[in-house]
Protein backbone atom coordinates (compact mmCIF):
# COMPACT_ATOMS: atom_id res chain seq x y z
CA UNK A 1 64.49 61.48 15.22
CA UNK A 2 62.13 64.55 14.57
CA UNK A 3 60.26 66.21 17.27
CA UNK A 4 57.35 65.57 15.36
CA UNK A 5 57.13 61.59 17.30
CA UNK A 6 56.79 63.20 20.22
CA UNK A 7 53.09 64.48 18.95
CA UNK A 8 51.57 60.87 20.07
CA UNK A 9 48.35 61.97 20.96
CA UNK A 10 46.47 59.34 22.87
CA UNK A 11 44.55 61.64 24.90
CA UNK A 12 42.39 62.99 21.81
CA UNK A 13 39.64 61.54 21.41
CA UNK A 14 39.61 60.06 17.57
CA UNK A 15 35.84 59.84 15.64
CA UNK A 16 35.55 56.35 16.39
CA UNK A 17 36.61 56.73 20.43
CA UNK A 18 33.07 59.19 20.95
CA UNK A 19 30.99 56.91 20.69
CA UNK A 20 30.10 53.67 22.94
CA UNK A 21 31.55 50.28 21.34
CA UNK A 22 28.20 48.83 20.76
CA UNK A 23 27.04 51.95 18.70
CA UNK A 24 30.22 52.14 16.41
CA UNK A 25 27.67 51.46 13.45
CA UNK A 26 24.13 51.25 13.73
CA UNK A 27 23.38 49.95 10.19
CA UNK A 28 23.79 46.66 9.20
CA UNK A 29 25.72 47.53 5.94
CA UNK A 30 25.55 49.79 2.66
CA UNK A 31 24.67 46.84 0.73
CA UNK A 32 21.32 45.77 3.05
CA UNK A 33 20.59 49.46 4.54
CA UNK A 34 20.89 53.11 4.19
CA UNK A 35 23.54 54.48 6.30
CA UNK A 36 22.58 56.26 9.02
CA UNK A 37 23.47 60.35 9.12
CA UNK A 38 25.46 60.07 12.48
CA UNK A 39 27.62 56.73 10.50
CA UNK A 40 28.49 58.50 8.25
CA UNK A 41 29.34 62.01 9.46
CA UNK A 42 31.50 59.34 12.29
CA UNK A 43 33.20 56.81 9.40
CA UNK A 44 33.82 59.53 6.72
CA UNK A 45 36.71 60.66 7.85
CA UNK A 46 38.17 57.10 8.73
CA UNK A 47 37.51 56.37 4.78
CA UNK A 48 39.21 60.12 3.81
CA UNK A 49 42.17 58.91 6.09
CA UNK A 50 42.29 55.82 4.31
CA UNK A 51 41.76 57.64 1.18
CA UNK A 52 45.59 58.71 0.80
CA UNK A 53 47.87 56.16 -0.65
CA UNK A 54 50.71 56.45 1.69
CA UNK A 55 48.18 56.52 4.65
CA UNK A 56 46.60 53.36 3.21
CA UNK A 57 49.85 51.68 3.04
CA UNK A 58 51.31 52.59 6.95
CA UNK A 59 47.45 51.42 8.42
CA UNK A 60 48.57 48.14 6.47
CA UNK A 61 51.81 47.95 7.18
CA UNK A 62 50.99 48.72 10.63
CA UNK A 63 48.07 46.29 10.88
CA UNK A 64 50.29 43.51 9.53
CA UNK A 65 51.67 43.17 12.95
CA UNK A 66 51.04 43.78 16.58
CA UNK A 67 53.12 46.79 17.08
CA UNK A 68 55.69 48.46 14.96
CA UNK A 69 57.88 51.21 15.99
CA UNK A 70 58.10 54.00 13.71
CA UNK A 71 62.19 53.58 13.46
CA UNK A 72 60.44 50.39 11.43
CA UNK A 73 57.69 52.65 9.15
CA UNK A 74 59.84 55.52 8.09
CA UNK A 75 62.61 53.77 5.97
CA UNK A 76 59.44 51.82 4.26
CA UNK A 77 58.59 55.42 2.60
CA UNK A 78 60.55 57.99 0.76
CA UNK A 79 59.25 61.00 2.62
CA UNK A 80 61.26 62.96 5.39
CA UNK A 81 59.96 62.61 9.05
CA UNK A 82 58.03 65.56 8.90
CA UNK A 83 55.91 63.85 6.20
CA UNK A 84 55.90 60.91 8.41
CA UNK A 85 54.61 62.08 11.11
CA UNK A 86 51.71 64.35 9.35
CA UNK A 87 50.68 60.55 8.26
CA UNK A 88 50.71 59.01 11.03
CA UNK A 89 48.70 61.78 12.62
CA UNK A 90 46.20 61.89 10.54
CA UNK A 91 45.51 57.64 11.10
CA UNK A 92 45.56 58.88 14.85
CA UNK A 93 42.65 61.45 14.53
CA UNK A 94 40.98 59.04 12.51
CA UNK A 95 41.13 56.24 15.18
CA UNK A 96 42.44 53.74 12.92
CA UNK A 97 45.78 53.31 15.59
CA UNK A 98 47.20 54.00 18.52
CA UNK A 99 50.20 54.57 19.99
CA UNK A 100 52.88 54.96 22.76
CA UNK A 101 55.93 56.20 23.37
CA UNK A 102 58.91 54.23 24.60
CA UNK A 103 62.13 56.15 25.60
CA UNK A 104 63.14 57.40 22.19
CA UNK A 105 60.84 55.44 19.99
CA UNK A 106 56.93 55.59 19.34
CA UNK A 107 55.30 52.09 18.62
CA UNK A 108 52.13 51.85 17.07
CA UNK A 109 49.36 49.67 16.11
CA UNK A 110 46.07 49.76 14.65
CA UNK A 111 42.45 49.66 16.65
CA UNK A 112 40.71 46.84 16.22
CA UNK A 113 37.42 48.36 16.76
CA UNK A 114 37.56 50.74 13.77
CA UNK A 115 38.17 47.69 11.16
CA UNK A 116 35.42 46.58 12.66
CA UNK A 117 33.42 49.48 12.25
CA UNK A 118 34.80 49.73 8.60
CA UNK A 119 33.86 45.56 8.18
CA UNK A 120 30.65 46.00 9.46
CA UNK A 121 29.77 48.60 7.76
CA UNK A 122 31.13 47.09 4.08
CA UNK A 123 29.75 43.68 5.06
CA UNK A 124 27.66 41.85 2.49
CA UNK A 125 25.91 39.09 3.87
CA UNK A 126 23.45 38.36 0.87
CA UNK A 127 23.80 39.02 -2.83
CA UNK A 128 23.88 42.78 -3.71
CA UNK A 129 21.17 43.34 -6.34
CA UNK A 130 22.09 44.18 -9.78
CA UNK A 131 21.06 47.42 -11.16
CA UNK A 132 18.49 46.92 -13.86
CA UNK A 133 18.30 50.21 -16.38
């Protein structure tokens, strides 16, 4: 396994980990309010690490259960380890998972609290109006 793994970084604090729970969005959605400036300089990046394709598909494939080791994510993609692990990084910083290392092998699995951050803040709870030229 690459030495990359071993770079599971629980101690840095992700976007989504700075601020208390209660505050993780202020707004009560793009489609009834104007996002806040401090939501979105905090969620942009959690969109731009969802943004990839390959980063998109681990966050679901790691989502999908309630941990998965990454002996379990890297024959799922046809990129070396290196690539892997840049991935998996990146959904780190973000604070979309977590992880943990167990003897050899790193499980991971995703936070909770930034779906919800992403839910709440894509949440529409009443028609969105249709634009009228």
């Amino acid at each position: 396994m690459s030495p990359c793994f071993d770079m599971c970084q629980d101690s840095a604090m992700s976007i989504l980990e700075s601020v208390p729970q209660e505050q993780a969005v202020t707004c009560c959605g793009l489609a009834t309010s104007p996002v806040t400036q401090e939501d979105a300089a905090r969620l942009a990046p959690v969109f731009k690490a969802l943004g990839d394709p390959v980063r998109l598909r681990m966050a679901s494939l790691i989502a999908a259960q309630p941990e998965v080791c990454v002996c379990d994510i890297t024959p799922a993609f046809d990129l070396s380890s290196g690539t892997i692990s840049h991935h998996l990084k990146q959904l780190r910083e973000a604070g979309l998972v977590s992880c943990e290392r167990r003897g050899t092998y790193v499980f991971y699995w995703i936070n909770p609290e930034a779906l919800g951050a992403l839910s709440a803040l894509l949440a529409v709870s009443a028609p969105v109006p249709a634009h009228v030229p």
